[in-house]
Protein backbone atom coordinates (compact mmCIF):
# COMPACT_ATOMS: atom_id res chain seq x y z
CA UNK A 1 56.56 -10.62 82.33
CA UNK A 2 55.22 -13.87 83.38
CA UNK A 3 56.55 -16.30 85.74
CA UNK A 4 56.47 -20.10 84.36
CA UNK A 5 54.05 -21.10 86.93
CA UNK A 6 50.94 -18.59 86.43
CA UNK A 7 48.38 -18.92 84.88
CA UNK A 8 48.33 -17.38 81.13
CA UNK A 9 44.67 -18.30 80.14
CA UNK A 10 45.62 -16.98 76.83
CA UNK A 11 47.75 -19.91 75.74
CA UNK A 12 46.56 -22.40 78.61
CA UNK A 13 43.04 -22.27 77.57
CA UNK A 14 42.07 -20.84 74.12
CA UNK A 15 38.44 -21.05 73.81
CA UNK A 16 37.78 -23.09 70.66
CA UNK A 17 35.16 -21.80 68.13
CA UNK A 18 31.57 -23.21 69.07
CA UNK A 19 32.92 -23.71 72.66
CA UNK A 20 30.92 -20.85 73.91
CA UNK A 21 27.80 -22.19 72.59
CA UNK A 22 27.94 -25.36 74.37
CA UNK A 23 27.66 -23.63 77.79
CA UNK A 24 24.67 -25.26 79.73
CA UNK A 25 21.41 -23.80 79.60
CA UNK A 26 20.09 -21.63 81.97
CA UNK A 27 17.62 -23.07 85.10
CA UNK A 28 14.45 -21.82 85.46
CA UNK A 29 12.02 -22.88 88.67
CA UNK A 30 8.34 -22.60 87.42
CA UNK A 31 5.65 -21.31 89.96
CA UNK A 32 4.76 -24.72 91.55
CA UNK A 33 8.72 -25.44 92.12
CA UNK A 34 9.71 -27.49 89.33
CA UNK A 35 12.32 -26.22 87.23
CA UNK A 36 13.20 -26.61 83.47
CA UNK A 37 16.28 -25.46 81.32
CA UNK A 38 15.84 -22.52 79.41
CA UNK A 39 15.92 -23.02 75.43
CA UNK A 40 19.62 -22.72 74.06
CA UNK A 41 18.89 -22.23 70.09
CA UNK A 42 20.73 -25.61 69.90
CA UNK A 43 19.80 -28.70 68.26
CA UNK A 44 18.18 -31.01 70.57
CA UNK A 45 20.03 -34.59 70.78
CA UNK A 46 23.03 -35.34 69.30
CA UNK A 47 23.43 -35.92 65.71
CA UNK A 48 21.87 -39.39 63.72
CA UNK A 49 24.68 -42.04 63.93
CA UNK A 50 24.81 -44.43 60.80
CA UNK A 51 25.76 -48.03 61.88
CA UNK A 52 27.85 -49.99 59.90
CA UNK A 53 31.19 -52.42 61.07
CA UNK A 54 34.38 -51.78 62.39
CA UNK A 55 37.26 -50.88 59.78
CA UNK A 56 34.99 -50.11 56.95
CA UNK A 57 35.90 -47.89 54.12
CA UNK A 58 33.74 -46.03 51.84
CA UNK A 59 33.43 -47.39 48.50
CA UNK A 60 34.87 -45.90 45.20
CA UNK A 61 32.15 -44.59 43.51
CA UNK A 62 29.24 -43.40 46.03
CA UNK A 63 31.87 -42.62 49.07
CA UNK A 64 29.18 -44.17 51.37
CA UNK A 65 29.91 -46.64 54.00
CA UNK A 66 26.70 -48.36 53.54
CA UNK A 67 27.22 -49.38 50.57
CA UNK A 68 30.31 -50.50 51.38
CA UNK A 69 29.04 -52.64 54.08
CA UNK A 70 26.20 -53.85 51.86
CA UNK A 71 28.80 -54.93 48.77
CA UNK A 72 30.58 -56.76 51.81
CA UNK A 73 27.43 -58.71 52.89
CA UNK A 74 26.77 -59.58 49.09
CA UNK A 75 30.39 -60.72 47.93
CA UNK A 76 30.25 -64.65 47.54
CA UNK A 77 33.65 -66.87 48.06
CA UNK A 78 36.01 -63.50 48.56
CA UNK A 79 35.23 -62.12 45.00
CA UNK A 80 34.67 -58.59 46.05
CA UNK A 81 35.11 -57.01 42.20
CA UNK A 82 32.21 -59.27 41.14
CA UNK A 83 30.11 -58.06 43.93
CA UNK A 84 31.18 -54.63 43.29
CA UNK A 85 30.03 -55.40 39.62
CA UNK A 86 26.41 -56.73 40.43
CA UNK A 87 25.99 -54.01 42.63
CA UNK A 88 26.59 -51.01 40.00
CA UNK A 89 24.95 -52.68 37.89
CA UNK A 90 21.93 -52.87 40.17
CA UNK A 91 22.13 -49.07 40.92
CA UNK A 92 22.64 -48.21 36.96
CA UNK A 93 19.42 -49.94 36.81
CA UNK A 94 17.38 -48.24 39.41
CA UNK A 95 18.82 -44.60 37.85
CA UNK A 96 17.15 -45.98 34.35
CA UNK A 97 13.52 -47.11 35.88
CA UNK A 98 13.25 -44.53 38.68
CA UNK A 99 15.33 -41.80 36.68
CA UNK A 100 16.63 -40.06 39.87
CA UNK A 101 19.61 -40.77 41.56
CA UNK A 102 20.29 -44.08 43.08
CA UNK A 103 21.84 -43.60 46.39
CA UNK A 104 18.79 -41.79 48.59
CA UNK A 105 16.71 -44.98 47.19
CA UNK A 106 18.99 -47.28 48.03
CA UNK A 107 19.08 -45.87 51.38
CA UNK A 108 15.40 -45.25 52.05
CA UNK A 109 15.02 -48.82 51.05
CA UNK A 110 16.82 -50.54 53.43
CA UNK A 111 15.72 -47.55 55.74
CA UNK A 112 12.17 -48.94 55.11
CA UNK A 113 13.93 -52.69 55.54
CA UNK A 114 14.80 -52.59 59.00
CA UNK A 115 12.58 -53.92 61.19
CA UNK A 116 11.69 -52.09 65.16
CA UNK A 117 10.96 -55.36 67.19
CA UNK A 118 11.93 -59.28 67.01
CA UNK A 119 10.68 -62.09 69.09
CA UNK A 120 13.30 -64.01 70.60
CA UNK A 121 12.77 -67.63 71.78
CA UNK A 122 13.33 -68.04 76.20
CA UNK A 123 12.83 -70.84 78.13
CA UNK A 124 11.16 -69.76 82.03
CA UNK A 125 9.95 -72.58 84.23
CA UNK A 126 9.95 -75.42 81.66
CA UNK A 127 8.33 -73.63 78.82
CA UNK A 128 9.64 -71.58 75.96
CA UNK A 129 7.91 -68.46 75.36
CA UNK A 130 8.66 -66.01 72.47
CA UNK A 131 9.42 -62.85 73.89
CA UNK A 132 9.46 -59.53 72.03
CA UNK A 133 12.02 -57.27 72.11
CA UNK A 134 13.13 -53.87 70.78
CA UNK A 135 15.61 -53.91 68.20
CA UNK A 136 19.04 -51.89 68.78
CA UNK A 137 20.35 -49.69 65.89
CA UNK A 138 23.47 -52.10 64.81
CA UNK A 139 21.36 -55.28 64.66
CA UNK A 140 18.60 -53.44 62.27
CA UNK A 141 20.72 -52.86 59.96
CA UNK A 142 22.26 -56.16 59.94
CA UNK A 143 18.31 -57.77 59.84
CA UNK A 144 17.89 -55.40 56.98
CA UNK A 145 20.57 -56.30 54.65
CA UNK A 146 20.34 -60.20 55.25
CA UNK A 147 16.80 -60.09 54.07
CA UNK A 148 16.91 -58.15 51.40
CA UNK A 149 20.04 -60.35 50.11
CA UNK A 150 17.83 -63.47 50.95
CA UNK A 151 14.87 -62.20 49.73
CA UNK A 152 17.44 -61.53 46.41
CA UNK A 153 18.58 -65.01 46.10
CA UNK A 154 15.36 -66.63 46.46
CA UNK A 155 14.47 -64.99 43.08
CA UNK A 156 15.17 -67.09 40.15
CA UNK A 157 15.38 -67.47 36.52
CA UNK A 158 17.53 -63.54 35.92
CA UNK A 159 20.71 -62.12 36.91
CA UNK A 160 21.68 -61.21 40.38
CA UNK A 161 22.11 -56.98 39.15
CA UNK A 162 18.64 -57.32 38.18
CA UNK A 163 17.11 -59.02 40.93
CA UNK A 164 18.29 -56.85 43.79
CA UNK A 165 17.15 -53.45 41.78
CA UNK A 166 13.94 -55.09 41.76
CA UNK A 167 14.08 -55.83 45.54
CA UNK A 168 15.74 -52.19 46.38
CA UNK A 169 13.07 -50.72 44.10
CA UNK A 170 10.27 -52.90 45.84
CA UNK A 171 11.64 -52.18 49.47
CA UNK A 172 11.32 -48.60 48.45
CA UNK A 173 7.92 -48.60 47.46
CA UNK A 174 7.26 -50.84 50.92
CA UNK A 175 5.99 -54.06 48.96
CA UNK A 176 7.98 -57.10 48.25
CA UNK A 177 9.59 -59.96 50.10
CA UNK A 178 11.61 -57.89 52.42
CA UNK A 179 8.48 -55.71 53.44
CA UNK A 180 6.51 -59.19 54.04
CA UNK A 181 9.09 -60.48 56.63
CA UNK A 182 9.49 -57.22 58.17
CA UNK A 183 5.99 -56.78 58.90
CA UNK A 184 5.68 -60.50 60.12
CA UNK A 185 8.25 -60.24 62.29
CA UNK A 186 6.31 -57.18 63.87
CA UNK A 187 2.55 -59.17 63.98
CA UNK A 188 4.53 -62.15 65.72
CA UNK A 189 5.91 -59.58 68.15
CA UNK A 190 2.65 -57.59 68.44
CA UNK A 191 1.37 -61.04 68.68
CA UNK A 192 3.47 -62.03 71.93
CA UNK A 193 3.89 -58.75 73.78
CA UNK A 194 1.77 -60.33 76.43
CA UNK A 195 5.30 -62.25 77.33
CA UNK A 196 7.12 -58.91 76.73
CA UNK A 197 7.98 -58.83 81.14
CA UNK A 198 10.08 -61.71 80.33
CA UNK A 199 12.34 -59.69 78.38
């Protein structure tokens, strides 16, 4: 029988299922001394993270966080119901002219949205340069949204569910306003990159 102080590895350390699997890889030194881990029949990195905001819940109908987040960004004056409205309505709409389902092009488009560099505006000896930089995940998807909602309020003359499927549908296909600003904001950094060390 055993005393209270050994060690029982079968209840101190159960070995969880997949645990075994994460074991390091092996070490093997090449010929000319350098080494390199042997392959492990794992997937290499870890898995895509989705960005989105602190305490957000996925919506009602699509579970997704991202639309969530993107109802959030469109709501005007704390009427979330309305925005909820205009934004089914918007998907209903892209189901009818694409006739597929509405979610994967909803995320492709704002996939296809977010931009890779900015230039950001530093002043170094008395002069302000515009200095490119690379764009982190978070802040992409924040650029992303805010210009396809601008992009969807600079359209006039029809209702809001009918503007943004036009602009989702658009950023989609890579064409539209969205697109245009994206792909300016990458010339002016492509532009500048000679000012990049200032970063």
């Amino acid at each position: 029988m055993p005393k209270p102080g050994d060690n029982d590895d079968s209840q101190q350390n159960p070995i969880q299922d997949g645990e075994a699997d994460s074991a390091p890889a092996e070490v093997i030194q090449n010929e000319d001394g350098s080494i390199t881990l042997a392959q492990s029949g794992l997937a290499s990195g870890p898995a895509p993270q989705r960005w989105t905001g602190a305490g957000i819940k996925p919506d009602a109908r699509y579970g997704s966080l991202m639309v969530s987040k993107f109802i959030n960004c469109l709501m005007w004056d704390g009427k979330k119901s309305v925005a909820e409205g205009v934004f089914y309505d918007a998907m209903a709409q892209i189901a009818d002219k694409l006739k597929s389902d509405p979610l994967p092009v909803f995320e492709q488009a704002i996939e296809n949205a977010k931009p890779l560099v900015e230039v950001r505006s530093k002043r170094i000896g008395g002069a302000n340069y515009q200095v490119p930089i690379e764009v982190n995940r978070r802040r992409q998807q924040t650029l992303a949204v805010r210009w396809v909602l601008e992009a969807v309020r600079a359209r006039k003359g029809r209702p809001t569910a009918e503007k943004l499927a036009q602009e989702l549908v658009d950023c989609y296909n890579k064409t539209g306003t969205t697109i245009q600003k994206r792909e300016n904001t990458h010339r002016m950094a492509e532009a500048n990159k000679a000012f990049s060390h200032f970063a």
